[in-house]
PDB file of N, CA and C in Angstrom:
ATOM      1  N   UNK A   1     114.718-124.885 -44.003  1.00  0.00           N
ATOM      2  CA  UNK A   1     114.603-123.909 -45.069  1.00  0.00           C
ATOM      3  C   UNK A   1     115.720-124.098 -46.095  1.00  0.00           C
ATOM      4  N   UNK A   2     116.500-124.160 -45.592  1.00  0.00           N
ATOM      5  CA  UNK A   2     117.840-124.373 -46.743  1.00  0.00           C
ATOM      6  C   UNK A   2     118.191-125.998 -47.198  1.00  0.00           C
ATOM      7  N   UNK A   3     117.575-126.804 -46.688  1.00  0.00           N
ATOM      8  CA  UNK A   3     117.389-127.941 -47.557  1.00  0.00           C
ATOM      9  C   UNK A   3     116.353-128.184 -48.634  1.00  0.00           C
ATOM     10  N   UNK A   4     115.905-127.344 -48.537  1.00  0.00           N
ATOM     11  CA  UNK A   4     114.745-127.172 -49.300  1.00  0.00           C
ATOM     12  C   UNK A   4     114.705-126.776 -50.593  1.00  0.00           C
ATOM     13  N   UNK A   5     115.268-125.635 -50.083  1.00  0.00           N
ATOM     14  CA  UNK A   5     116.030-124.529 -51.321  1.00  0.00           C
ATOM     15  C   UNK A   5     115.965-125.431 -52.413  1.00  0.00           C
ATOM     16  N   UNK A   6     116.640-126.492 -52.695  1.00  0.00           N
ATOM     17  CA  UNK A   6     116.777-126.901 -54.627  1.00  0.00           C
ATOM     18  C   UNK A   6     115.731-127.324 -54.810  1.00  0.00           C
ATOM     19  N   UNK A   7     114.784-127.628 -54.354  1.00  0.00           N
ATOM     20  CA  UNK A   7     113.162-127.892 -54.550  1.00  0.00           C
ATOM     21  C   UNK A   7     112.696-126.889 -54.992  1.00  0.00           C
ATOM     22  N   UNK A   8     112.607-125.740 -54.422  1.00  0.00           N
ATOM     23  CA  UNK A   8     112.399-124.531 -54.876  1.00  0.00           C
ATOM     24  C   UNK A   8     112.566-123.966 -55.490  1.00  0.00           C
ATOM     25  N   UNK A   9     114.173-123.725 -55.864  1.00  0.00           N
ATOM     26  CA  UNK A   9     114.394-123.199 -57.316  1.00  0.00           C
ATOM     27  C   UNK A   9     114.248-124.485 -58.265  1.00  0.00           C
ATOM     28  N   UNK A  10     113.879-125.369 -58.730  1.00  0.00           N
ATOM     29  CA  UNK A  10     113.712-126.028 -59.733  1.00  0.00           C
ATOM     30  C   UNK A  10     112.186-126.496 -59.627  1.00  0.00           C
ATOM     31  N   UNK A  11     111.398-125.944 -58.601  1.00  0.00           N
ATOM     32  CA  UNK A  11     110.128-126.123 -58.856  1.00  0.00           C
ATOM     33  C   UNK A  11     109.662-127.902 -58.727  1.00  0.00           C
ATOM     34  N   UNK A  12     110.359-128.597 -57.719  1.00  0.00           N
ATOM     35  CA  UNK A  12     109.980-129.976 -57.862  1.00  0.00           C
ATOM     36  C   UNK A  12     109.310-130.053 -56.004  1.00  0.00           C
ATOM     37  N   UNK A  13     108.749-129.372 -55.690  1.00  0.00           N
ATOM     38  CA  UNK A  13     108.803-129.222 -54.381  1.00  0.00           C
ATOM     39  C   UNK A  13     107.529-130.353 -54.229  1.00  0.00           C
ATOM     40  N   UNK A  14     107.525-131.179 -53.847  1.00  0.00           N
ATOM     41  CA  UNK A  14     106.749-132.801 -53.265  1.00  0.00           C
ATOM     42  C   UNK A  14     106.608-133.897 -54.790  1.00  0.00           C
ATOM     43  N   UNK A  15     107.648-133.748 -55.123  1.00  0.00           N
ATOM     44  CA  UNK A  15     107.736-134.372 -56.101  1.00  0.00           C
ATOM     45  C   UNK A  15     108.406-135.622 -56.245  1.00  0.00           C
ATOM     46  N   UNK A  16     109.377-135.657 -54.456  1.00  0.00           N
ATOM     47  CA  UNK A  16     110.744-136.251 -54.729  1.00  0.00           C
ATOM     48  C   UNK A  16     110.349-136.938 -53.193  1.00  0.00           C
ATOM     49  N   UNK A  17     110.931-137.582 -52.462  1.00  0.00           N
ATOM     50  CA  UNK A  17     111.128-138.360 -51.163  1.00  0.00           C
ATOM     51  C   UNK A  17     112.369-138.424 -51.133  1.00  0.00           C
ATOM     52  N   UNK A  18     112.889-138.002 -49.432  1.00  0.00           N
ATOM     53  CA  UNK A  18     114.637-137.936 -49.537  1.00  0.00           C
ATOM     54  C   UNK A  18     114.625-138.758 -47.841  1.00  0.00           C
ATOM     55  N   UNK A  19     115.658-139.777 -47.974  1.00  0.00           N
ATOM     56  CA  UNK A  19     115.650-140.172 -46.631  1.00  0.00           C
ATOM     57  C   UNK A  19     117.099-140.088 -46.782  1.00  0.00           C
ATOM     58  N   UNK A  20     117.431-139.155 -45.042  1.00  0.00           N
ATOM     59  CA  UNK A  20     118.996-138.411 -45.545  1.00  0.00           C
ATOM     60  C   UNK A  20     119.596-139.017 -44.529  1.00  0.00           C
ATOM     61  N   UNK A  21     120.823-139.324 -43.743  1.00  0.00           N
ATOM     62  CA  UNK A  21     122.028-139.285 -42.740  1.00  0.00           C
ATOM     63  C   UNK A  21     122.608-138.835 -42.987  1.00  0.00           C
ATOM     64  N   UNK A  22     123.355-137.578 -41.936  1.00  0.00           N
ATOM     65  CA  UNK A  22     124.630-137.003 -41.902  1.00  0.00           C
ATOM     66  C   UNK A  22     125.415-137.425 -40.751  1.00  0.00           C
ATOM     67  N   UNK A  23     126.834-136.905 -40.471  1.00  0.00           N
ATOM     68  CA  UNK A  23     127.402-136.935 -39.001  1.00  0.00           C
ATOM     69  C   UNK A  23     128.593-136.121 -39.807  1.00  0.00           C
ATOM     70  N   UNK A  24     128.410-135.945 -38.288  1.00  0.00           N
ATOM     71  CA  UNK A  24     130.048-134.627 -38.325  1.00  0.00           C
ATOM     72  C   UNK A  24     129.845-133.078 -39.043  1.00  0.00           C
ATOM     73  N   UNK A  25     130.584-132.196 -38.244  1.00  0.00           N
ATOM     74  CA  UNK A  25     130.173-131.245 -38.336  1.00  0.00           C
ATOM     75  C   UNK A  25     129.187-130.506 -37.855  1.00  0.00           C
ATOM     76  N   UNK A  26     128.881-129.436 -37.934  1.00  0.00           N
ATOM     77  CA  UNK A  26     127.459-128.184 -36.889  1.00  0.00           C
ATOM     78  C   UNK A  26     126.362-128.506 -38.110  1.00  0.00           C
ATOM     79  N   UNK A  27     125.468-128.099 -37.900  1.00  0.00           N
ATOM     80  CA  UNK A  27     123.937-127.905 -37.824  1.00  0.00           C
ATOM     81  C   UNK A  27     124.331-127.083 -39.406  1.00  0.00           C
ATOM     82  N   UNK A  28     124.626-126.172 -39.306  1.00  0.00           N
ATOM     83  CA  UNK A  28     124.930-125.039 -40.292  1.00  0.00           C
ATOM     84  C   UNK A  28     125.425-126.222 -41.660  1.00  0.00           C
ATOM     85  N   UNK A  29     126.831-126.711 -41.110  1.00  0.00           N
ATOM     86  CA  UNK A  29     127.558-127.330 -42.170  1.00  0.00           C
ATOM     87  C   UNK A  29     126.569-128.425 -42.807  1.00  0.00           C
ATOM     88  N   UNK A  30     126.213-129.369 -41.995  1.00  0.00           N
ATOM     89  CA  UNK A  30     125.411-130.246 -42.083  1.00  0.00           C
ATOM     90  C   UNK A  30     123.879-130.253 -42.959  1.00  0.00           C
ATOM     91  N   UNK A  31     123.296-128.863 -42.949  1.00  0.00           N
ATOM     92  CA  UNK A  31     122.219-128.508 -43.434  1.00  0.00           C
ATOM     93  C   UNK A  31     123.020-128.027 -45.617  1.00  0.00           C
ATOM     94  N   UNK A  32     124.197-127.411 -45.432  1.00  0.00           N
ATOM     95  CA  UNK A  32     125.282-127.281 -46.775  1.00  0.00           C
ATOM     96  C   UNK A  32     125.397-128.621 -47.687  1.00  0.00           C
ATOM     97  N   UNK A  33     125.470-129.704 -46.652  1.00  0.00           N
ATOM     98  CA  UNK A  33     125.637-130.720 -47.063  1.00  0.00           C
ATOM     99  C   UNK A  33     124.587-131.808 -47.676  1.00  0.00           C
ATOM    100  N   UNK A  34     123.342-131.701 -46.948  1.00  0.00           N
ATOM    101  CA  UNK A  34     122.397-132.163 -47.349  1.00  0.00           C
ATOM    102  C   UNK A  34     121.732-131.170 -49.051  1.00  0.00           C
ATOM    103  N   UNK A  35     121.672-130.321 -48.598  1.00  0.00           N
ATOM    104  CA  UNK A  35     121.214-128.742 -49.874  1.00  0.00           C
ATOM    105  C   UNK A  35     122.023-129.464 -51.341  1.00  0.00           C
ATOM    106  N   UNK A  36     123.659-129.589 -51.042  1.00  0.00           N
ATOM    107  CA  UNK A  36     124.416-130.137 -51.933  1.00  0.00           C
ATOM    108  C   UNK A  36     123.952-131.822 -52.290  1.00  0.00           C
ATOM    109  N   UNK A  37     123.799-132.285 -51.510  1.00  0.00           N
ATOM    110  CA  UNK A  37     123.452-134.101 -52.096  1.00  0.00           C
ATOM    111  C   UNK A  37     121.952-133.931 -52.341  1.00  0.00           C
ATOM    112  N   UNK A  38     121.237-133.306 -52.501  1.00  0.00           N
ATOM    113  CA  UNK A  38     119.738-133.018 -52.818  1.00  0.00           C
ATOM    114  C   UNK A  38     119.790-132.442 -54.829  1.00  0.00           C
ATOM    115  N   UNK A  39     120.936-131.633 -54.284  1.00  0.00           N
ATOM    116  CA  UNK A  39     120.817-130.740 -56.010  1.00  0.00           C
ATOM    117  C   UNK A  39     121.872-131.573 -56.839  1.00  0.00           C
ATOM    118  N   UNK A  40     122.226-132.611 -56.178  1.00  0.00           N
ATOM    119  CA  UNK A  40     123.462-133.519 -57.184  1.00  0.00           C
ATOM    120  C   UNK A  40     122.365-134.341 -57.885  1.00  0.00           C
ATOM    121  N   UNK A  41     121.546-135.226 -56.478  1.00  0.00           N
ATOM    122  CA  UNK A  41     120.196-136.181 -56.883  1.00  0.00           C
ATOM    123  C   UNK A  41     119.729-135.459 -57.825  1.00  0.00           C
ATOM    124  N   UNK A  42     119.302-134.316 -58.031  1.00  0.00           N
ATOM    125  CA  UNK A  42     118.226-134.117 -58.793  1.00  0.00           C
ATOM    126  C   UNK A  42     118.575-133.780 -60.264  1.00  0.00           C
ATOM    127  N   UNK A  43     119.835-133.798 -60.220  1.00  0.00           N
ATOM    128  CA  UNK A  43     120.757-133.390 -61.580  1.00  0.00           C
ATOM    129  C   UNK A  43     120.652-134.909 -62.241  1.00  0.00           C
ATOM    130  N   UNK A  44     120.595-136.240 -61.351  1.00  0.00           N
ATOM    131  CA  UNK A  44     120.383-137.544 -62.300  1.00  0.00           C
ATOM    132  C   UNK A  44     118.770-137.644 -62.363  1.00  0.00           C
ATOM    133  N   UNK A  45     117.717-137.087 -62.149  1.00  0.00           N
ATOM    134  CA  UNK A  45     116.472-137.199 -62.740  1.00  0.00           C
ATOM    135  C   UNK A  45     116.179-136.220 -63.561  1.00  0.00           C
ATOM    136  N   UNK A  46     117.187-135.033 -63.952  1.00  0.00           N
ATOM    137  CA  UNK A  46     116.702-134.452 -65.223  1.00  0.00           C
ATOM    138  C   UNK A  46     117.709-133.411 -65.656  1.00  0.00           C
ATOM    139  N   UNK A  47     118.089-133.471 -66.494  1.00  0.00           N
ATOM    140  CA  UNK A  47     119.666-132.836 -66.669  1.00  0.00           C
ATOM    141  C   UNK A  47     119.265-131.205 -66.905  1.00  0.00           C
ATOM    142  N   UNK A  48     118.032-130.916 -67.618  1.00  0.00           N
ATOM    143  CA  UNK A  48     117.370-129.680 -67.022  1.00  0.00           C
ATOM    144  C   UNK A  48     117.547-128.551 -66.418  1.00  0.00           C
ATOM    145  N   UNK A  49     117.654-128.913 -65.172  1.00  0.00           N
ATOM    146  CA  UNK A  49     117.227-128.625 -63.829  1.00  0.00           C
ATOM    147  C   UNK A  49     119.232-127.756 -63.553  1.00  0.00           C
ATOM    148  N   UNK A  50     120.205-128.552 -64.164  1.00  0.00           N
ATOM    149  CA  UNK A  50     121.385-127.557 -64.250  1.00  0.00           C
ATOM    150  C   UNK A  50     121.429-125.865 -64.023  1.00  0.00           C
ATOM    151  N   UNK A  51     121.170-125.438 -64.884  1.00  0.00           N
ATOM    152  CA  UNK A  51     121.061-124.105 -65.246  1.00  0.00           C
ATOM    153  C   UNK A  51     120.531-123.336 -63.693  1.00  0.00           C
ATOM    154  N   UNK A  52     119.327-124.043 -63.390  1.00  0.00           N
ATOM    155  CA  UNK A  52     119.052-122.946 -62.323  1.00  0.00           C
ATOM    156  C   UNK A  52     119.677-123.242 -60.729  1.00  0.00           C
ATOM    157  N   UNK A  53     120.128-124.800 -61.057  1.00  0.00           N
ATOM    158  CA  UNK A  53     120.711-125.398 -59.880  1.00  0.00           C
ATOM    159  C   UNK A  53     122.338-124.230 -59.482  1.00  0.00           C
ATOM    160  N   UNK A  54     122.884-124.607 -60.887  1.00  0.00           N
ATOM    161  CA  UNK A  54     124.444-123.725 -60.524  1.00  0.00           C
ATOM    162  C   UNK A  54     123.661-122.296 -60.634  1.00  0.00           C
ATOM    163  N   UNK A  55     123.087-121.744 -61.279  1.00  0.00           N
ATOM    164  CA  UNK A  55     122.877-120.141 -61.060  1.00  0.00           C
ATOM    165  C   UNK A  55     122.641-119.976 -59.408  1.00  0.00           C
ATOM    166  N   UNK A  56     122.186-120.671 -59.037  1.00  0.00           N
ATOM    167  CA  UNK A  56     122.283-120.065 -57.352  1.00  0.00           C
ATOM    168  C   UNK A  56     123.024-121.025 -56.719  1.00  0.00           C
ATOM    169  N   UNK A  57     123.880-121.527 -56.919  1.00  0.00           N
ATOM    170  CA  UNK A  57     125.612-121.746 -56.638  1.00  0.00           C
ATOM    171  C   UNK A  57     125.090-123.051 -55.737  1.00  0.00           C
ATOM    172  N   UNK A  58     124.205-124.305 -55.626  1.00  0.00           N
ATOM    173  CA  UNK A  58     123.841-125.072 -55.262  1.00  0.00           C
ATOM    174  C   UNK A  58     124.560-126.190 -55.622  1.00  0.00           C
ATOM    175  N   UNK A  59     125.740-125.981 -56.936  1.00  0.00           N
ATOM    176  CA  UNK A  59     126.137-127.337 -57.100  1.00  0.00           C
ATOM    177  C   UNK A  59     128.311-127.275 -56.933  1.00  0.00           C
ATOM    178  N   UNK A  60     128.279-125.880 -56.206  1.00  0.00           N
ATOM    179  CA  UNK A  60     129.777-125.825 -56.008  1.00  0.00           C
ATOM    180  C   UNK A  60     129.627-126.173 -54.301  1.00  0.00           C
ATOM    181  N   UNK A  61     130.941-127.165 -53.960  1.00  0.00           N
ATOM    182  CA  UNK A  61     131.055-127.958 -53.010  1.00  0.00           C
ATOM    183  C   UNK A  61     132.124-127.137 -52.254  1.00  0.00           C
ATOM    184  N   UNK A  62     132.067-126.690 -50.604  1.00  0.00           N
ATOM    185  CA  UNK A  62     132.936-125.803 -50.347  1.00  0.00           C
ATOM    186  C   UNK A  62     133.940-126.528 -49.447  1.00  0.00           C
ATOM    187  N   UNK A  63     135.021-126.165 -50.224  1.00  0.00           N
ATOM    188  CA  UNK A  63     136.563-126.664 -50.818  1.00  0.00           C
ATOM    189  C   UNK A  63     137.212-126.335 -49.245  1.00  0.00           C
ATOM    190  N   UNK A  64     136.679-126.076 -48.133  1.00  0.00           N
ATOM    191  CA  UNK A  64     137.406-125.683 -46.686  1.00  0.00           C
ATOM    192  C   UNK A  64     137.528-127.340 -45.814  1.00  0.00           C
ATOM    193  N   UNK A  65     138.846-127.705 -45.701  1.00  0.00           N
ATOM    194  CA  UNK A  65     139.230-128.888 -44.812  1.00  0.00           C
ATOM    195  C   UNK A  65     139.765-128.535 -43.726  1.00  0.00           C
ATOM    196  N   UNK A  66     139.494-129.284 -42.547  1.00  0.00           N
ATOM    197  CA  UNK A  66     140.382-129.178 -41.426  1.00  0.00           C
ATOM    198  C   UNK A  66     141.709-129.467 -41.535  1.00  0.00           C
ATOM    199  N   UNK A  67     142.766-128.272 -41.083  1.00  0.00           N
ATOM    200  CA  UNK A  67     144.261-128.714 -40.791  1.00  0.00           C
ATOM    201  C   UNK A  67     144.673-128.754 -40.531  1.00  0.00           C
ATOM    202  N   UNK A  68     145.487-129.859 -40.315  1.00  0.00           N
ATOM    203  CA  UNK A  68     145.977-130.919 -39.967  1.00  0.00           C
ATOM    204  C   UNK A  68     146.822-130.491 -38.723  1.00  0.00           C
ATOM    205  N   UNK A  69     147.297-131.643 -37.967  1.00  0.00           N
ATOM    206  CA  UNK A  69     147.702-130.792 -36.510  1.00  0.00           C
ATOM    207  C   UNK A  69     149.434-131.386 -36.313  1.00  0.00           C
ATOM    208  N   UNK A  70     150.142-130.464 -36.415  1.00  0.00           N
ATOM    209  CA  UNK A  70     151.383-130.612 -36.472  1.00  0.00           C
ATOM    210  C   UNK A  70     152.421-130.881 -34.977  1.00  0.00           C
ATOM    211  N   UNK A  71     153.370-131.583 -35.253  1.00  0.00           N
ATOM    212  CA  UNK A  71     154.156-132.288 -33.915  1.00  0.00           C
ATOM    213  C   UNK A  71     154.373-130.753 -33.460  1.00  0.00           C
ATOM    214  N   UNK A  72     154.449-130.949 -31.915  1.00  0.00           N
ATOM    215  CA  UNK A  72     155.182-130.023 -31.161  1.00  0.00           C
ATOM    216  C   UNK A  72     154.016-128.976 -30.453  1.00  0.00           C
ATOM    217  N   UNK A  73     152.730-129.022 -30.872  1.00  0.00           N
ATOM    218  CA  UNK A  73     151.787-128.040 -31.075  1.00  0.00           C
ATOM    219  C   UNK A  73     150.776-128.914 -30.134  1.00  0.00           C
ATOM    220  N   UNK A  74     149.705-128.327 -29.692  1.00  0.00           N
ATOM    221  CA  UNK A  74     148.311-128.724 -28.757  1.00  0.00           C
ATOM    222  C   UNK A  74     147.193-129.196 -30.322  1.00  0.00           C
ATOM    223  N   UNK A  75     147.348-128.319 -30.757  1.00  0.00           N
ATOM    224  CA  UNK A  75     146.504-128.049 -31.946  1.00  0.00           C
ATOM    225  C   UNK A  75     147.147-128.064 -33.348  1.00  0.00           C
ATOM    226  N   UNK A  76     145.959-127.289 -34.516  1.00  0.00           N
ATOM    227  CA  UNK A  76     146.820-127.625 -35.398  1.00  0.00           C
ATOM    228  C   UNK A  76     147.766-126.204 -35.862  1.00  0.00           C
ATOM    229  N   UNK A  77     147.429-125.005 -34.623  1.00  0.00           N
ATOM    230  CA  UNK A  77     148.247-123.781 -34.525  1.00  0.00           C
ATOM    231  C   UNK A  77     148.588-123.610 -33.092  1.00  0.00           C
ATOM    232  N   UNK A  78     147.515-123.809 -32.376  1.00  0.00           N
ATOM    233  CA  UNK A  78     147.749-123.290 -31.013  1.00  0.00           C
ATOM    234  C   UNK A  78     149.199-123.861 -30.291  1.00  0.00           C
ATOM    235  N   UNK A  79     150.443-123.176 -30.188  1.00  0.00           N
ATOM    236  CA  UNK A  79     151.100-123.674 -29.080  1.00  0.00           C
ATOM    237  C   UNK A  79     151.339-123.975 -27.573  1.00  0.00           C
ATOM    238  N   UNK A  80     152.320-124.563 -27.167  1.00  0.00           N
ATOM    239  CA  UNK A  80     152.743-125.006 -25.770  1.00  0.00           C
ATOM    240  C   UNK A  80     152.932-123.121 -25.447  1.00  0.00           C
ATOM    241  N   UNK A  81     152.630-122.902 -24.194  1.00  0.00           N
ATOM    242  CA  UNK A  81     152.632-121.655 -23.463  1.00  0.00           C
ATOM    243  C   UNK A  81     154.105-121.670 -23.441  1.00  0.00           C
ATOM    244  N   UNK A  82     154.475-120.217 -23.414  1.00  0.00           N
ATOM    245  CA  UNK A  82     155.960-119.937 -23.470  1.00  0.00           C
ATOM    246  C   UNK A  82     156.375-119.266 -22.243  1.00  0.00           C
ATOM    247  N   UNK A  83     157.272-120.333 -21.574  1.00  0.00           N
ATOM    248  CA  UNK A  83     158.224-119.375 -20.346  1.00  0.00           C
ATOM    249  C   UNK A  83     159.010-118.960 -20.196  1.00  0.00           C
ATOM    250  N   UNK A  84     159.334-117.616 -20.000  1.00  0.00           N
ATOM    251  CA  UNK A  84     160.746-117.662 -19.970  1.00  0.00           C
ATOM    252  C   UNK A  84     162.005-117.900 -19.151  1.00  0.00           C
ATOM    253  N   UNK A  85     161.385-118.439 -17.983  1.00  0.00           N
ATOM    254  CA  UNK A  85     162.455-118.347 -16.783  1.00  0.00           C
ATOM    255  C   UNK A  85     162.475-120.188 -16.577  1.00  0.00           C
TER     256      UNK A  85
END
């Protein structure tokens, strides 16, 4: 359903053939990612198609990275258990 989506709002729905690969990341993220490289494609077959692409926020890329995992630590917060004796 949500890859779909920019087909839908721009009304090109079997118009187009998409043969996709992803890796990394959940199901959720992964489905964000495809939605986004679908409404970029379709921005180079018709410059058009802009307006309704960003009105439903299809062409902003979300700016969240994993970080980074620092010396001394398990993780990139979680610490070593603390004893006191």
């Amino acid at each position: 359903m949500r890859i779909l989506e920019p087909f839908q709002v721009t009304e090109t729905t079997g118009q187009f053939d998409a043969i996709i690969s992803v890796k990394g990341g959940g199901s959720s993220a992964q489905a964000d990612a495809v939605r986004h490289g679908i409404s970029r494609a379709l921005l180079t077959s018709s410059d058009a198609l802009r307006a309704p692409l960003r009105k439903n926020g299809m062409l902003t890329r979300d700016p969240r990275e994993v970080e980074r995992k620092k010396y001394g630590r398990h993780k990139a917060r979680k610490r070593p258990q603390y004893s006191k004796r």
